[in-house]
Protein backbone atom coordinates (compact mmCIF):
# COMPACT_ATOMS: atom_id res chain seq x y z
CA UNK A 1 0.00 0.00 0.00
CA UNK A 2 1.54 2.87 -1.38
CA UNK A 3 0.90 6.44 0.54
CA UNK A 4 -0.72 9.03 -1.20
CA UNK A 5 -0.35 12.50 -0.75
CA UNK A 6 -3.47 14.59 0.12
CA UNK A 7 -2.11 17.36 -1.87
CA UNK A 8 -2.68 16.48 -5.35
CA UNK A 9 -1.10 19.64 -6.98
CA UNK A 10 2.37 18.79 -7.87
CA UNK A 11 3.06 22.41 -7.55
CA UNK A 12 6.88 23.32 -5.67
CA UNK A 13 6.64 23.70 -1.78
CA UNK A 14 7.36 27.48 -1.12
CA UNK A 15 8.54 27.44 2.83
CA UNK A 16 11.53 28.97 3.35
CA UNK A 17 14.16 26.13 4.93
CA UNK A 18 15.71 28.46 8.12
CA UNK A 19 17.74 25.68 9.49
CA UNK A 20 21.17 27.05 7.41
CA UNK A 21 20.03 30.53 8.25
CA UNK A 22 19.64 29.31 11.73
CA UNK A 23 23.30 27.98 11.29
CA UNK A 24 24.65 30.80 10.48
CA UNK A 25 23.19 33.14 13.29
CA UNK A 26 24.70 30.34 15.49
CA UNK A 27 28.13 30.71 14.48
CA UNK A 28 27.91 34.85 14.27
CA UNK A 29 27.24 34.87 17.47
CA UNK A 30 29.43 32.55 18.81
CA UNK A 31 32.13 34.63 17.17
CA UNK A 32 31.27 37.81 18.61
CA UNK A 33 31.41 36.26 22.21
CA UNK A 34 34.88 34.61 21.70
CA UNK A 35 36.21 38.21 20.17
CA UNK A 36 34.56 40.23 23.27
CA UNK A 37 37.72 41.27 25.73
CA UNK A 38 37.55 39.62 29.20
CA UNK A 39 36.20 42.32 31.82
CA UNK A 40 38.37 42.76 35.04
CA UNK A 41 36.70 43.37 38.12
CA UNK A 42 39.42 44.30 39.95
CA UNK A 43 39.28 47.98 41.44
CA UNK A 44 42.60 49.34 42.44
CA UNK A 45 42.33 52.12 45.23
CA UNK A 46 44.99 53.34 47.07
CA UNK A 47 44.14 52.79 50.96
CA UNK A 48 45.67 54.96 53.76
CA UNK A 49 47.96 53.29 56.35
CA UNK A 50 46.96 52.04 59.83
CA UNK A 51 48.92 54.46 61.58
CA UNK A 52 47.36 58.05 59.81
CA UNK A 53 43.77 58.86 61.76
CA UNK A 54 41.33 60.17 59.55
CA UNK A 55 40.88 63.91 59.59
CA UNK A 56 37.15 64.42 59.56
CA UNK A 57 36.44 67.46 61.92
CA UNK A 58 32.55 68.37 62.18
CA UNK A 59 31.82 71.53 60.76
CA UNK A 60 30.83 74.47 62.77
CA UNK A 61 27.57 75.26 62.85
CA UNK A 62 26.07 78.52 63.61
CA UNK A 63 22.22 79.16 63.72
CA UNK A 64 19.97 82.13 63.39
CA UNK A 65 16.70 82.27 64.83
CA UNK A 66 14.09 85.01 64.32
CA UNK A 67 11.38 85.29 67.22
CA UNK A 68 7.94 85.84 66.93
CA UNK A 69 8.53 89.19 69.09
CA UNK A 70 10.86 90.28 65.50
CA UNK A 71 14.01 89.32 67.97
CA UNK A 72 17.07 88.00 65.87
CA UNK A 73 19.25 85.31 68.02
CA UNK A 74 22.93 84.58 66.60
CA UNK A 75 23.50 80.94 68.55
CA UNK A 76 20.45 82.36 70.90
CA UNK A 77 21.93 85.97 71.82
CA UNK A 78 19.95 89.01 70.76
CA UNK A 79 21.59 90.95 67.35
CA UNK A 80 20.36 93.40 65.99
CA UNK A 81 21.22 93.35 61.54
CA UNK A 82 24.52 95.02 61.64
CA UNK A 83 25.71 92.73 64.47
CA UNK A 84 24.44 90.13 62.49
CA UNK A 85 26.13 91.03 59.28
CA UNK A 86 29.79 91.22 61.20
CA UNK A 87 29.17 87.88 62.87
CA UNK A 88 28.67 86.34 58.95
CA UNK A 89 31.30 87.78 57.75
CA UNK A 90 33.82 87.24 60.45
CA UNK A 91 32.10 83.37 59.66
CA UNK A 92 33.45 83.41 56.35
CA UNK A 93 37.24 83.84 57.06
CA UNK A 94 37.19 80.50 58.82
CA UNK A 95 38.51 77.54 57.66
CA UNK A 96 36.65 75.30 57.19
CA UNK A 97 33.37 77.75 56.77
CA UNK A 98 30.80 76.96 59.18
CA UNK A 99 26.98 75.74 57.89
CA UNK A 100 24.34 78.99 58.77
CA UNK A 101 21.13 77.66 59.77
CA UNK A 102 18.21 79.53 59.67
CA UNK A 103 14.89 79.17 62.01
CA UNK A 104 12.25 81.51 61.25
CA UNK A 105 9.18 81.40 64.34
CA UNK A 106 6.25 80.12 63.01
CA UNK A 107 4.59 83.65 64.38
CA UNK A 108 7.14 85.77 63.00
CA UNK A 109 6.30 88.12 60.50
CA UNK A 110 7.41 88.11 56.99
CA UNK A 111 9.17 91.12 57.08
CA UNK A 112 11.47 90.84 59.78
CA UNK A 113 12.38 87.25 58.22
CA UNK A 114 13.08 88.69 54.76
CA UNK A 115 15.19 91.77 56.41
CA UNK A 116 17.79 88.78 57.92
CA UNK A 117 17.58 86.80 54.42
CA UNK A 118 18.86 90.45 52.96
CA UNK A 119 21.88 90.58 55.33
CA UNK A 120 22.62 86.91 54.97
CA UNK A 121 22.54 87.30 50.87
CA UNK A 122 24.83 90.75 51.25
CA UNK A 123 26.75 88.48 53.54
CA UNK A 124 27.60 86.00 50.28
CA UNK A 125 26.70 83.21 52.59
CA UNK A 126 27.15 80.11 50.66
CA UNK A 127 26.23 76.99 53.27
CA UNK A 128 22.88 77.70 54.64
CA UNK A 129 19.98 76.07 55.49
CA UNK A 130 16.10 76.37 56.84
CA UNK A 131 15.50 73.98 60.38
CA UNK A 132 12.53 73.87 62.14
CA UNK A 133 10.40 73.27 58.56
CA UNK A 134 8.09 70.56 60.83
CA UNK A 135 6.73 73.44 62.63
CA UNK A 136 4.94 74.54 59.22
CA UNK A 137 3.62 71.00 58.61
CA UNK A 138 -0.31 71.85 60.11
CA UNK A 139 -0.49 74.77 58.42
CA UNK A 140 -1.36 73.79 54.94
């Protein structure tokens, strides 16, 4: 009993035969990974001795607060703006300049705020920071 085909055209089969292709794509690639350079995961760093201590001194850190009675506290004694302005600039001739931080009162008024923000910007102060920000949290 001979077989018969159910496809009784005798037309040519018009698949494409991807196995060479497939071959091909094989060997490409495997050429590309033998002709990648080998990574080294070394990392070279040049480590201090045991007998140097680390020189890590904490900054200064000077604050100004501004009361809700318009009161300006350098490190919380009374200044008035020019006081103020010597104390940051006698600041910036240290070495290593020390961080300004800034706490406004929640009560105090705008003005009296922005008047110290003007002397610290004439001041060229660099390092400076708002604290206190959690005391604004309920308000909005």
């Amino acid at each position: 009993m001979a077989m018969k085909s159910q496809n009784t055209d005798a037309a040519p089969m018009m698949d494409i035969n991807t196995t060479p292709l497939i071959d091909v794509m094989l060997v490409l690639l495997i050429m590309f990974i033998l002709t990648i350079p080998l990574q080294n995961h070394a990392v070279k760093l040049d480590t201090p001795s045991a007998r140097t201590p680390p020189k890590m001194p904490l900054p200064d850190e000077n604050e100004v607060a501004v009361t809700n009675a318009d009161r300006v506290l350098w490190n919380g004694t009374p200044v008035d703006l020019g006081a103020l302005r010597a104390y940051l600039d006698q600041t910036q001739t240290l070495d290593p300049i020390p961080e300004l931080r800034i706490r406004p009162d929640a009560d105090a008024r705008y003005e009296q705020v922005d008047k110290v923000l003007a002397v610290i910007k004439r001041a060229n102060i660099a390092k400076m920071g708002f604290v206190g920000n959690e005391a604004y949290a309920n308000d909005f």
